[in-house]
C-alpha atoms as a PDB file:
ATOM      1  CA  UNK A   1      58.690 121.781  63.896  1.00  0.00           C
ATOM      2  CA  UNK A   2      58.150 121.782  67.830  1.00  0.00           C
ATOM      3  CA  UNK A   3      57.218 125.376  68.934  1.00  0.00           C
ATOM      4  CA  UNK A   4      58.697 125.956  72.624  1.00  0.00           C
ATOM      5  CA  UNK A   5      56.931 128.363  74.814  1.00  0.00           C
ATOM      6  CA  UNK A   6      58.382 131.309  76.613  1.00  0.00           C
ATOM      7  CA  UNK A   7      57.894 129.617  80.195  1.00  0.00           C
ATOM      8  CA  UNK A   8      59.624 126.440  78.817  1.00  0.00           C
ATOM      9  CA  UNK A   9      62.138 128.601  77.145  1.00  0.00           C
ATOM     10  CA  UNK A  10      62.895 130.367  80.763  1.00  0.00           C
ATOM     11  CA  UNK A  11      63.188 127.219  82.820  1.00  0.00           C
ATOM     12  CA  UNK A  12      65.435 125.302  80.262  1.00  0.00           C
ATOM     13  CA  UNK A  13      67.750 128.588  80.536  1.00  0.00           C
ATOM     14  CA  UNK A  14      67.802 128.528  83.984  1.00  0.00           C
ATOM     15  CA  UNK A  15      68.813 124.429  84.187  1.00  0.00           C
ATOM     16  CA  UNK A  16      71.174 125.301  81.879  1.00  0.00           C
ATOM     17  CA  UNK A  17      72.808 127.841  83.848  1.00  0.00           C
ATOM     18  CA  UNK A  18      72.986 125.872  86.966  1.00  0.00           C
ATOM     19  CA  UNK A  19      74.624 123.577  85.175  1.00  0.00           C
ATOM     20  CA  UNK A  20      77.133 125.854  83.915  1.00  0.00           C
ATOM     21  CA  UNK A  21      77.908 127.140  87.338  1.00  0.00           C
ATOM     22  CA  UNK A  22      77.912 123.732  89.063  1.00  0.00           C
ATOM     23  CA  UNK A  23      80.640 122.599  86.333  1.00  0.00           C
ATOM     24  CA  UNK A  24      82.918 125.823  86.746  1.00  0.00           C
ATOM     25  CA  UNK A  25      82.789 125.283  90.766  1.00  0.00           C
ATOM     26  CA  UNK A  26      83.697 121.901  90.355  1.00  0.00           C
ATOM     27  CA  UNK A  27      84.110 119.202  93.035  1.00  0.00           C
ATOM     28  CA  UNK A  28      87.214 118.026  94.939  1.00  0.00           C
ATOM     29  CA  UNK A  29      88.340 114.893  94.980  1.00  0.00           C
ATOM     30  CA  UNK A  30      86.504 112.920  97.963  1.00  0.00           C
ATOM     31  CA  UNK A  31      83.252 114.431  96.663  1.00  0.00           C
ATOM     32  CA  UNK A  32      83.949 113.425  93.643  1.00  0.00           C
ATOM     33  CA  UNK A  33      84.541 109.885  95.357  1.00  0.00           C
ATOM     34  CA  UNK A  34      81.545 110.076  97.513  1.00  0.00           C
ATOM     35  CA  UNK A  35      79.573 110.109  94.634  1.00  0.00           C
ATOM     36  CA  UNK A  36      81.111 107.066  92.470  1.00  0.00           C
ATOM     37  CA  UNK A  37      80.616 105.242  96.080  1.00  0.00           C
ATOM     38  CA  UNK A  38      77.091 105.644  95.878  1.00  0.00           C
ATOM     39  CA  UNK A  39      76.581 104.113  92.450  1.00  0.00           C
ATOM     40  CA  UNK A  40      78.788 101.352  93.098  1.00  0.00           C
ATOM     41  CA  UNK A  41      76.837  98.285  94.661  1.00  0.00           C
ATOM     42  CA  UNK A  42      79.677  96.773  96.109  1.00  0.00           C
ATOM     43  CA  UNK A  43      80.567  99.990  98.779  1.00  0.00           C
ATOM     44  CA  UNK A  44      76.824 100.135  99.287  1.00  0.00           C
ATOM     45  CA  UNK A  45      76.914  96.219 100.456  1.00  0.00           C
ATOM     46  CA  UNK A  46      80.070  96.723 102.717  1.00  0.00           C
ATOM     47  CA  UNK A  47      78.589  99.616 103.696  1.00  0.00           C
ATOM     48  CA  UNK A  48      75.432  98.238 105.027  1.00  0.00           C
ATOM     49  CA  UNK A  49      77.633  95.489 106.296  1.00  0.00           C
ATOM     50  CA  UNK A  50      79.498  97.678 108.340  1.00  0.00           C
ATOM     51  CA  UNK A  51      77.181  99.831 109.650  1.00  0.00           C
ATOM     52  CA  UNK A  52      75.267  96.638 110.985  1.00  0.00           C
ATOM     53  CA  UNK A  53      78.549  95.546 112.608  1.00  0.00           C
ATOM     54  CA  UNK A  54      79.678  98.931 114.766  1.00  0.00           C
ATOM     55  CA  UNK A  55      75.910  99.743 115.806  1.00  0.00           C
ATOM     56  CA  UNK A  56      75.807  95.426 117.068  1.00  0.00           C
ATOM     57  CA  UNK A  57      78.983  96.827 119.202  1.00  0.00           C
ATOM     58  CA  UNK A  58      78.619  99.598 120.238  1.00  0.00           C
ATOM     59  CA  UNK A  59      74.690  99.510 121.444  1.00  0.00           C
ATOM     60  CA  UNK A  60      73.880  95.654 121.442  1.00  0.00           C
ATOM     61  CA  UNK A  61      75.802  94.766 124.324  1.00  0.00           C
ATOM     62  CA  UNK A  62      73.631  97.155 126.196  1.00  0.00           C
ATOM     63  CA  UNK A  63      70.654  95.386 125.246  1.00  0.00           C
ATOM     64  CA  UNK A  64      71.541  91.454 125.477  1.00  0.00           C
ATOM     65  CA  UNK A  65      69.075  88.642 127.306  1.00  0.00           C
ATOM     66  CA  UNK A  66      71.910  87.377 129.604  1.00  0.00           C
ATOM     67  CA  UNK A  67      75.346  88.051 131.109  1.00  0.00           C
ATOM     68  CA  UNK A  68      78.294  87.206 128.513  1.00  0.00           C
ATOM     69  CA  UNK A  69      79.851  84.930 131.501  1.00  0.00           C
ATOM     70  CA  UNK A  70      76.654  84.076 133.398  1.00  0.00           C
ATOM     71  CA  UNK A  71      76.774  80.463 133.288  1.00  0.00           C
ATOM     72  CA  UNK A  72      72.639  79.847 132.813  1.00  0.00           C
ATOM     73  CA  UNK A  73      73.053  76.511 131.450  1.00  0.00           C
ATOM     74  CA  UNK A  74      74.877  74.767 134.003  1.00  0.00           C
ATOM     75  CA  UNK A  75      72.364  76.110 136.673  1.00  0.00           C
ATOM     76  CA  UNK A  76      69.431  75.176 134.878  1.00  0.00           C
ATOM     77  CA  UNK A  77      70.621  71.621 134.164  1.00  0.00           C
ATOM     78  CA  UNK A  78      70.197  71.357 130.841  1.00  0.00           C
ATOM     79  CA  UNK A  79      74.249  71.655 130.015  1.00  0.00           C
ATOM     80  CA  UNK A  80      75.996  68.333 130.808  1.00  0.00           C
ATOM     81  CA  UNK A  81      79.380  68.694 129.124  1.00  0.00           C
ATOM     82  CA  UNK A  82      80.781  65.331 130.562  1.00  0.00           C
ATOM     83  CA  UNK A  83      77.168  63.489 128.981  1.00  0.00           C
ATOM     84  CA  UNK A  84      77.594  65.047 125.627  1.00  0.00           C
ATOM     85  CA  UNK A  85      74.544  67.214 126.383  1.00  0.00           C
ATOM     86  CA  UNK A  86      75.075  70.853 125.121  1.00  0.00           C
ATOM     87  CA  UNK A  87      71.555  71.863 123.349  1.00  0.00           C
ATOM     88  CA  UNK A  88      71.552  74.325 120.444  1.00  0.00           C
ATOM     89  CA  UNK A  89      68.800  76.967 119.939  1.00  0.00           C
ATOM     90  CA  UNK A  90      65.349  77.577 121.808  1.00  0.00           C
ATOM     91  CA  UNK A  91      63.165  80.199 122.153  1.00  0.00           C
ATOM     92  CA  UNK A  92      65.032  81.716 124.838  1.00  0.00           C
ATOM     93  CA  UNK A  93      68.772  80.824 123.675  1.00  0.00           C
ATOM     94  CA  UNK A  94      68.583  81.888 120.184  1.00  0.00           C
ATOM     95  CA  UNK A  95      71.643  80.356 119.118  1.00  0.00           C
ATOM     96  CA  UNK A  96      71.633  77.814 122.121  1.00  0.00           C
ATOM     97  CA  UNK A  97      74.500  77.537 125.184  1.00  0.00           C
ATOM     98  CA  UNK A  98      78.240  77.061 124.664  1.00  0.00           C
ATOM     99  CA  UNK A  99      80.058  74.434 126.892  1.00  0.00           C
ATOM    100  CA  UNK A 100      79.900  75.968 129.862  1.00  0.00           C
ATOM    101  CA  UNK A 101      76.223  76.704 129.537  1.00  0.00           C
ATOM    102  CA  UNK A 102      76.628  80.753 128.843  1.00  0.00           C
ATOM    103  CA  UNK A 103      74.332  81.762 126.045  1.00  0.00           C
ATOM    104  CA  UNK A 104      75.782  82.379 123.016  1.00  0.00           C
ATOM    105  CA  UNK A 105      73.858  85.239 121.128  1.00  0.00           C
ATOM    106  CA  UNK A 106      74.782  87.344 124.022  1.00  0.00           C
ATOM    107  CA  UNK A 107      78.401  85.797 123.973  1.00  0.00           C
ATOM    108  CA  UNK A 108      78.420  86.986 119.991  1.00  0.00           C
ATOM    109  CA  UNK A 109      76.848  90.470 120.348  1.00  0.00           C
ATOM    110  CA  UNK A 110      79.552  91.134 123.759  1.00  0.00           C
ATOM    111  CA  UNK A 111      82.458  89.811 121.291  1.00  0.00           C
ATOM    112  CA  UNK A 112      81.686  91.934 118.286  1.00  0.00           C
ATOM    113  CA  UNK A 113      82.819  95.041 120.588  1.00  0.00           C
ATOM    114  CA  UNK A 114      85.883  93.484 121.593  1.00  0.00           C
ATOM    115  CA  UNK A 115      86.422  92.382 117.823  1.00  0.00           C
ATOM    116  CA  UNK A 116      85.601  95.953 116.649  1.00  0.00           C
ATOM    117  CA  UNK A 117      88.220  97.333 119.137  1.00  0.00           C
ATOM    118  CA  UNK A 118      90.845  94.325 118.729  1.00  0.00           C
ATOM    119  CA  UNK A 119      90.639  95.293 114.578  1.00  0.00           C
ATOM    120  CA  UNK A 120      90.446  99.917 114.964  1.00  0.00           C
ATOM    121  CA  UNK A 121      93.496  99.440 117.682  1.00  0.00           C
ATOM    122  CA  UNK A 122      95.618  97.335 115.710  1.00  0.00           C
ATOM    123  CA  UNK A 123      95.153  99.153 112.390  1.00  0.00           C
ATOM    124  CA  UNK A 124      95.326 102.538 114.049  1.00  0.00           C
ATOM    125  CA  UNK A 125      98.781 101.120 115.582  1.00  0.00           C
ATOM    126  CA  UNK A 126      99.835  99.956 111.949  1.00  0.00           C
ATOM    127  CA  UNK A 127      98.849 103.616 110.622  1.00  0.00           C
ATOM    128  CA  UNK A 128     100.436 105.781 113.299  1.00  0.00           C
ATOM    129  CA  UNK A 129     103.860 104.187 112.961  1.00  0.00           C
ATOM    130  CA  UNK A 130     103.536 102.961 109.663  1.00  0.00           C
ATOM    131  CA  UNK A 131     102.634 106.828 108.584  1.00  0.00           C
ATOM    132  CA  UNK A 132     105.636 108.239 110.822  1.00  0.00           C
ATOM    133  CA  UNK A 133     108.211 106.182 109.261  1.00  0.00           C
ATOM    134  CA  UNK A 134     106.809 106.396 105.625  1.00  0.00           C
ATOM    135  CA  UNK A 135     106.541 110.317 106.130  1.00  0.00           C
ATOM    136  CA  UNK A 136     110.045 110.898 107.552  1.00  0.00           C
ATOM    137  CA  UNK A 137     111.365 108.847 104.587  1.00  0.00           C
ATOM    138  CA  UNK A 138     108.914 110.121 102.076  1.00  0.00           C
ATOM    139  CA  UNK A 139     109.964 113.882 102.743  1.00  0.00           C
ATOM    140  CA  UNK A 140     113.598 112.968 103.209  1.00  0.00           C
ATOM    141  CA  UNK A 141     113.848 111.579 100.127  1.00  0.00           C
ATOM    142  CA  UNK A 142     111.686 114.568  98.903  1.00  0.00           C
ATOM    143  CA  UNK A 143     114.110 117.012  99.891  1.00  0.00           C
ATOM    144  CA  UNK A 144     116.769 115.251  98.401  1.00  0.00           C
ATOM    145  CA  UNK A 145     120.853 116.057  99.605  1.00  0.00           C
ATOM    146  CA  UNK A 146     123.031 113.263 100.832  1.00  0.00           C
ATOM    147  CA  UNK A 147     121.041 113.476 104.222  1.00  0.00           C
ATOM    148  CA  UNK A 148     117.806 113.133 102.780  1.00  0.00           C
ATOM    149  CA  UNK A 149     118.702 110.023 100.556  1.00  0.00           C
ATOM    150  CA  UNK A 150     120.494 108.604 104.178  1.00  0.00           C
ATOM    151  CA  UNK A 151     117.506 108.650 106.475  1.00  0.00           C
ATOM    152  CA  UNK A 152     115.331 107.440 103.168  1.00  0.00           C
ATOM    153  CA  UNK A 153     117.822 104.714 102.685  1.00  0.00           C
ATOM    154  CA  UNK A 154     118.025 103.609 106.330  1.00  0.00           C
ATOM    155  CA  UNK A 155     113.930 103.349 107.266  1.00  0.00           C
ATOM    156  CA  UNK A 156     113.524 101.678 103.689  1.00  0.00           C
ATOM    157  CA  UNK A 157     115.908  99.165 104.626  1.00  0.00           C
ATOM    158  CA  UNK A 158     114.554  98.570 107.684  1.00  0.00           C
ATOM    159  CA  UNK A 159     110.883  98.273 105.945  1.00  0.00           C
ATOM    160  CA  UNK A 160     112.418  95.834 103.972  1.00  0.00           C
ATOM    161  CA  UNK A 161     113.831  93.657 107.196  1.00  0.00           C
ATOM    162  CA  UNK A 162     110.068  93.031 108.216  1.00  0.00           C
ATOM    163  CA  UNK A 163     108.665  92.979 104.863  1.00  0.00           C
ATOM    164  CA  UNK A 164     111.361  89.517 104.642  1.00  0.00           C
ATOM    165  CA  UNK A 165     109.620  87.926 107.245  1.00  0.00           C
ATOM    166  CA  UNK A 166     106.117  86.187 106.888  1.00  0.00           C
ATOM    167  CA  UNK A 167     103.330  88.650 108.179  1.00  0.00           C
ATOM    168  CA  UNK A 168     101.997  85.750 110.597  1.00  0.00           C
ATOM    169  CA  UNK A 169     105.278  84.298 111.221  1.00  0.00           C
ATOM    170  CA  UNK A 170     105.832  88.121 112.280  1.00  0.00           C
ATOM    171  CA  UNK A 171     103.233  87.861 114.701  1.00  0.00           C
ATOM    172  CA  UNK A 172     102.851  84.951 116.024  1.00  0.00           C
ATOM    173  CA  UNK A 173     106.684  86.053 117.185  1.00  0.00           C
ATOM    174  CA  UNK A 174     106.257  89.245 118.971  1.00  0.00           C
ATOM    175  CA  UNK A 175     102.748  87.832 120.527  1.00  0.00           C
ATOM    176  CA  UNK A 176     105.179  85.224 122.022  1.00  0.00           C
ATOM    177  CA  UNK A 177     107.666  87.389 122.763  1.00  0.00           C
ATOM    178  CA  UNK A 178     105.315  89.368 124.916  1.00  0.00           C
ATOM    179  CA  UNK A 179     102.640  86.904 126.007  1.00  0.00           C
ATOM    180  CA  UNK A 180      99.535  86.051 125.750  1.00  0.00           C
ATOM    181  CA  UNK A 181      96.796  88.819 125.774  1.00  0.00           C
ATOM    182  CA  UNK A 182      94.199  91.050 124.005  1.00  0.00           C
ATOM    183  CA  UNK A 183      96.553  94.131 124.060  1.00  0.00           C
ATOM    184  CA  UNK A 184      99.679  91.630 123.223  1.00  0.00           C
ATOM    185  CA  UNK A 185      97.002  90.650 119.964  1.00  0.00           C
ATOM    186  CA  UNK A 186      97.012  94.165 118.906  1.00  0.00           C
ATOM    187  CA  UNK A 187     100.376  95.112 118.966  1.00  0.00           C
ATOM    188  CA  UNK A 188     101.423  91.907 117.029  1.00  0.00           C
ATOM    189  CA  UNK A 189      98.643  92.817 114.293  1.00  0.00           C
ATOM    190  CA  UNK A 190      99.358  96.339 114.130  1.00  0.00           C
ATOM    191  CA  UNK A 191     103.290  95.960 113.649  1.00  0.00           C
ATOM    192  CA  UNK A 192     102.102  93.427 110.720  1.00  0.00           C
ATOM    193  CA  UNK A 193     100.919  96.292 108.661  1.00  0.00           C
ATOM    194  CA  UNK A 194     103.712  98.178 109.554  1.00  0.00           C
ATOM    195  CA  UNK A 195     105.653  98.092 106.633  1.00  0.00           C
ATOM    196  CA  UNK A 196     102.794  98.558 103.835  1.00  0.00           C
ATOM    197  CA  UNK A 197     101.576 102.006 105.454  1.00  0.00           C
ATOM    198  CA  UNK A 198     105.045 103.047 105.470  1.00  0.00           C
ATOM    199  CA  UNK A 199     106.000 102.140 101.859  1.00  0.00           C
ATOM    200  CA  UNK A 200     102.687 103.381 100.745  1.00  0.00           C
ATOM    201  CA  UNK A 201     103.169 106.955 101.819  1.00  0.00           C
ATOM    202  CA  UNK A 202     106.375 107.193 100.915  1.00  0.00           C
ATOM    203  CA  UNK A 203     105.430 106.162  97.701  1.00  0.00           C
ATOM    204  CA  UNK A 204     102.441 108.124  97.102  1.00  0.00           C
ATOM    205  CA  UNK A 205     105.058 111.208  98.664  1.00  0.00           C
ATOM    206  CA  UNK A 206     107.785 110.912  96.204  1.00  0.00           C
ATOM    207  CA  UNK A 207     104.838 110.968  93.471  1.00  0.00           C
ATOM    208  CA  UNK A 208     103.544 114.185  95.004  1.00  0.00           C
ATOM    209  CA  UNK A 209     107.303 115.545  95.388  1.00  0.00           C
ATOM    210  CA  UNK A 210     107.125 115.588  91.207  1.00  0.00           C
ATOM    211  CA  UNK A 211     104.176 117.703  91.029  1.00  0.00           C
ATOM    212  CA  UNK A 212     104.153 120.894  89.250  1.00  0.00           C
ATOM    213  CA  UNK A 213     102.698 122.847  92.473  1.00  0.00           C
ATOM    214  CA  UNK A 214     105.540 121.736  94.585  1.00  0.00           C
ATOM    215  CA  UNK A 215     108.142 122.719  91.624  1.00  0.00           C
ATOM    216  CA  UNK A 216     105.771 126.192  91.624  1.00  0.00           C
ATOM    217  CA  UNK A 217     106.168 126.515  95.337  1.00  0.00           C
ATOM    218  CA  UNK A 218     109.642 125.632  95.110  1.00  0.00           C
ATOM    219  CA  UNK A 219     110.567 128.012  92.412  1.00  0.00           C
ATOM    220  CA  UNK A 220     108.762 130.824  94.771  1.00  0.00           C
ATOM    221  CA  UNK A 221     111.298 129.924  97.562  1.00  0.00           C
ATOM    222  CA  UNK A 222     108.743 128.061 100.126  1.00  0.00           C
ATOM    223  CA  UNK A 223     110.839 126.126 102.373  1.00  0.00           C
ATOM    224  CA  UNK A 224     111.079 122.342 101.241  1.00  0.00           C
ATOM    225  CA  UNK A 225     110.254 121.515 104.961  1.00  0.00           C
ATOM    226  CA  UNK A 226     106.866 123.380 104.622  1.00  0.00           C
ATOM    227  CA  UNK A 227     106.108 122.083 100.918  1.00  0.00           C
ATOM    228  CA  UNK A 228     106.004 118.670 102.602  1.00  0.00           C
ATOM    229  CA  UNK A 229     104.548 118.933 105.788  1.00  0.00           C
ATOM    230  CA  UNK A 230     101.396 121.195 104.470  1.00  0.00           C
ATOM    231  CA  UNK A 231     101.054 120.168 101.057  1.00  0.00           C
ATOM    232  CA  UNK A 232     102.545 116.596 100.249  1.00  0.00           C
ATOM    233  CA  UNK A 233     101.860 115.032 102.646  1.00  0.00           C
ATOM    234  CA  UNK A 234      98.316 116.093 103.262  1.00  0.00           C
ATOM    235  CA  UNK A 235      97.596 115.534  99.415  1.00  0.00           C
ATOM    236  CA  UNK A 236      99.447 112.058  99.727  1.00  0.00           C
ATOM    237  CA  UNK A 237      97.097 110.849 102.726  1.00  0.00           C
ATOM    238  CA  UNK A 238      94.015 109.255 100.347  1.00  0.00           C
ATOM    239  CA  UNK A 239      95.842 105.966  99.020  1.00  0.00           C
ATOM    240  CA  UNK A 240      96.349 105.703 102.943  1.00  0.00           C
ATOM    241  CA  UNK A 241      92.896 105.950 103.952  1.00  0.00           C
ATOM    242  CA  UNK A 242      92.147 103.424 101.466  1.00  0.00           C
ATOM    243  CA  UNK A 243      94.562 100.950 102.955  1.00  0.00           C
ATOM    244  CA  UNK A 244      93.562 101.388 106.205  1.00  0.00           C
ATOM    245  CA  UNK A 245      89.963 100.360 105.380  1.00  0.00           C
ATOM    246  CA  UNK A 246      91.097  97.179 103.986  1.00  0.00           C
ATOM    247  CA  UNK A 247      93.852  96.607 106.852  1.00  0.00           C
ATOM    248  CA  UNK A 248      91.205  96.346 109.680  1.00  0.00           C
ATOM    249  CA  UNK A 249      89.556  93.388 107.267  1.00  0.00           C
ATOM    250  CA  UNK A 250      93.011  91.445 107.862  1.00  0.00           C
ATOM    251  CA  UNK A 251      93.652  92.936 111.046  1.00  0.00           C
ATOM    252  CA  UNK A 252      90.155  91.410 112.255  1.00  0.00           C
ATOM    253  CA  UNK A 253      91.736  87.815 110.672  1.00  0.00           C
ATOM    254  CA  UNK A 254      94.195  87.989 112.054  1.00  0.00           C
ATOM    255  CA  UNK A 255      93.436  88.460 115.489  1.00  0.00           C
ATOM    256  CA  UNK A 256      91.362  85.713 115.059  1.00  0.00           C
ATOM    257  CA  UNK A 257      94.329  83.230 114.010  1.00  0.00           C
ATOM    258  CA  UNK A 258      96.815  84.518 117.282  1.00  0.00           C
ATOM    259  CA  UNK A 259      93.637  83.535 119.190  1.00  0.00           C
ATOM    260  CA  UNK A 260      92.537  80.354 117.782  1.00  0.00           C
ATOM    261  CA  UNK A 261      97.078  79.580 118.552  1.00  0.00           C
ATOM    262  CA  UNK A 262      96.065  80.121 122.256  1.00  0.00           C
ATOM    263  CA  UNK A 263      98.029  83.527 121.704  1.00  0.00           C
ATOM    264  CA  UNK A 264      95.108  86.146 122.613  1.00  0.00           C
ATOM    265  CA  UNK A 265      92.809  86.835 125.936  1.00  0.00           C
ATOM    266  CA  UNK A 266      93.939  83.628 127.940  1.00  0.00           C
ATOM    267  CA  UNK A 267      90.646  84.506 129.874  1.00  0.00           C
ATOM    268  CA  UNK A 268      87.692  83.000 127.935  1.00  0.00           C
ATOM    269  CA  UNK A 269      84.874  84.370 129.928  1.00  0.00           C
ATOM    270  CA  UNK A 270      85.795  87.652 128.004  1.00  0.00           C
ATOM    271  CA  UNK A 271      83.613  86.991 124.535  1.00  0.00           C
ATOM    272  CA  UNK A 272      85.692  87.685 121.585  1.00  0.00           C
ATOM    273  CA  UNK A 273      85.044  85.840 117.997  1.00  0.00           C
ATOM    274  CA  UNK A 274      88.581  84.674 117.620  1.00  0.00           C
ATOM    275  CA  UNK A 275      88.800  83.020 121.454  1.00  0.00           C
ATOM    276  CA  UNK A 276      85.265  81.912 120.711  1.00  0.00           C
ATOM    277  CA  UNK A 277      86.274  79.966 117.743  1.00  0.00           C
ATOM    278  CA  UNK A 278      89.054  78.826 119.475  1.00  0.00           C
ATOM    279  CA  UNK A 279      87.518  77.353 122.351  1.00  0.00           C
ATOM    280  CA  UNK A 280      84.712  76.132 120.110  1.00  0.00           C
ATOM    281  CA  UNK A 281      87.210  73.231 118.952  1.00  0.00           C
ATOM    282  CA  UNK A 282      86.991  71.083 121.421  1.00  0.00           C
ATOM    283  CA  UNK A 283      83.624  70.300 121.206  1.00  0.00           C
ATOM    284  CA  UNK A 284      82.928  70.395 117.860  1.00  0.00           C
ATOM    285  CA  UNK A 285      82.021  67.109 117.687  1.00  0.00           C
ATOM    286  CA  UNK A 286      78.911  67.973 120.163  1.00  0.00           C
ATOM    287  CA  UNK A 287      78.077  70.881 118.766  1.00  0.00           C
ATOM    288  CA  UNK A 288      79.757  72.061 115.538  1.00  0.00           C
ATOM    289  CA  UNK A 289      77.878  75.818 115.588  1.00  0.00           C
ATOM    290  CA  UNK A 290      79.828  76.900 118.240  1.00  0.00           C
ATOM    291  CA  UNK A 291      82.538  77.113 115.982  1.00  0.00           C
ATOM    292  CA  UNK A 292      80.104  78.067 112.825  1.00  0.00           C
ATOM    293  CA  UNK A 293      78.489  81.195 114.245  1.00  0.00           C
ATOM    294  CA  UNK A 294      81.928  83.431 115.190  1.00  0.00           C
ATOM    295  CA  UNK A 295      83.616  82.103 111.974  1.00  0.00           C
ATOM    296  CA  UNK A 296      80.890  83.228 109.557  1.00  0.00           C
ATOM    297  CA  UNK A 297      80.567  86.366 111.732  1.00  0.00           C
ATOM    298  CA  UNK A 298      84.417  87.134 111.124  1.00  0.00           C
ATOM    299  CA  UNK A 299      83.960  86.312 107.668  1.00  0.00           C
ATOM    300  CA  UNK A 300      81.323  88.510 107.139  1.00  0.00           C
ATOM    301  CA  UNK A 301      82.556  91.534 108.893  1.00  0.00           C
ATOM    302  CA  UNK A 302      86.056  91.241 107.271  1.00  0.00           C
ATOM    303  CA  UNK A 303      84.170  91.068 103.501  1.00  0.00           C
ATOM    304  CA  UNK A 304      82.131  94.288 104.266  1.00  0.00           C
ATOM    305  CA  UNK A 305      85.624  96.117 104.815  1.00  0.00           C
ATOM    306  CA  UNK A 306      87.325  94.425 102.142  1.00  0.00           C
ATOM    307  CA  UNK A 307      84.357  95.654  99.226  1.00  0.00           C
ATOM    308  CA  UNK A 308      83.929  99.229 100.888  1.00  0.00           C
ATOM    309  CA  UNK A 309      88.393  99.484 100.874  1.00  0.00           C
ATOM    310  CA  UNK A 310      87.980  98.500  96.818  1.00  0.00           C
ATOM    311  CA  UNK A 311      85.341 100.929  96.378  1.00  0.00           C
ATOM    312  CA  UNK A 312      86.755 103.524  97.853  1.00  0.00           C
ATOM    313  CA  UNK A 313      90.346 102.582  95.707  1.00  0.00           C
ATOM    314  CA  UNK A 314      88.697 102.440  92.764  1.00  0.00           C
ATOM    315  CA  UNK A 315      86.617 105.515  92.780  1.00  0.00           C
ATOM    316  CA  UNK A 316      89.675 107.519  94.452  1.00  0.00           C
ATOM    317  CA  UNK A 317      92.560 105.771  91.782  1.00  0.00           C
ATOM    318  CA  UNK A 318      92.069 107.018  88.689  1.00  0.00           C
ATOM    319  CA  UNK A 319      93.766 104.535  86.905  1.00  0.00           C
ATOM    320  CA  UNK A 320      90.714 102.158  88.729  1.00  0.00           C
ATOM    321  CA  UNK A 321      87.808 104.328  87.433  1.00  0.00           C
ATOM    322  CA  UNK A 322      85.653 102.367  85.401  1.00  0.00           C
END
């Protein structure tokens, strides 16, 4: 028989009380989150990813060897488009010249910032109106009354109008409607995404609107219009979040495609991985890394938000807990 001593005896007490207290208090539910992200190796990955990605934009371009549109090859000689001559990586030119002799590390680190910005402004387009009309119809059809099923019924409908149309068939359209841009690029991504914010929060509000707290507050005679503006919709909001981090992974994509159509920045001097790629196929019979580096870098930066959105969906979802 083990014989425990009085100081063991104290200090086992005390864990177990701190236990006991921490389990009473609890944890809400994005602690609770923040915690299943950091066991899960696939958030810690995108993660990593990610953080690698906005600290190359925001800070690299302050540090780069050369000018994103200083044309250093042509002035040294050693570019001759028109001989075939475009020579990949040195010493100096880490990932060598493009076709007009710029060098293209400094080309790539300039582009991820416009990338970065190109994929937040789209998605935070997508959000803000997506969110509107999803919360006008998610509380209208919360509040129920032949008005409330009305406005529900008409914003659904015309959710369902763009949801009918092919999301790059959708932009490709407006981006040619308006012209060719960077700012024409992120309205035609964000107004892709549109529709899934909007049916997403109204989805995740009518789900909320069935709660016992809101047939609580009800019952106390809180205003309907208050139950959903401070409580539902604030409690609907995660499932959001979520989507959002996976919408700037397509949004980045997708920017890319408009601009490899000829549909983005008509300027190419301004680096951006989707006109880089775009402008790389021409000569990617010369030199087939000009294409290689901005398409693995899009690929890369678009899988670190897709594994960090699925973390965060599965350790926010409870059906998705493991």
């Amino acid at each position: 028989m083990t014989i425990i001593s009085g100081k063991k005896r104290e200090k086992i007490d005390r864990l177990a009380e701190l236990a006991a207290r921490e389990e009473e208090r609890g944890v809400s539910l994005w602690q609770d989150a923040f915690r299943r992200l950091r066991r899960n190796p696939a958030a810690i990955v995108g993660a990593v990813i990610l953080a690698i990605f906005v600290l190359v934009a925001v800070v690299g371009p302050f540090f780069v060897p050369y000018g994103p549109t200083d044309t250093i090859g042509i002035r040294e000689g050693v570019v001759r488009v028109g001989q075939g001559l475009i020579p990949g990586h040195s010493a100096e030119h880490w990932l060598g010249y493009d076709h007009q002799g710029r060098d293209v590390f400094s080309r790539m680190v300039v582009g991820a910032r416009q990338t970065l910005l190109v994929g937040v402004v789209a998605t935070m387009i997508g959000l803000a109106i997506g969110a509107l009309i999803g919360g006008v119809a998610g509380a209208a059809a919360g509040l129920g009354g032949r008005w409330g099923r009305w406005i529900d019924t008409t914003l659904m409908r015309f959710i369902d109008m763009l949801l009918a149309l092919p999301s790059l068939l959708l932009a490709v359209s407006i981006a040619a409607l308006l012209g060719p841009s960077l700012t024409t690029v992120m309205i035609a991504v964000g107004m892709v995404s549109v529709p899934v914010f909007a049916r997403l929060l109204r989805g995740s509000m009518i789900v909320q609107s069935n709660s016992d707290y809101v047939l609580a507050a009800t019952s106390l005679g809180v205003r309907k219009s208050k139950i959903a503006l401070a409580h539902v919709l604030p409690n609907s909001l995660a499932p959001v979040i979520v989507q959002a981090t996976l919408t700037l992974a397509t949004a980045i994509i997708e920017a890319a495609a408009l601009s490899f159509l000829g549909l983005g920045n008509p300027d190419s001097a301004t680096p951006e991985w989707g006109v880089m790629l775009a402008d790389a196929q021409q000569w990617i019979g010369i030199r087939p890394a000009l294409a290689i580096y901005p398409a693995v870098a899009i690929i890369i930066t678009a899988l670190g938000f897709t594994l960090l959105g699925e973390a965060m969906r599965e350790a926010l979802d409870p059906k998705l807990r493991k």
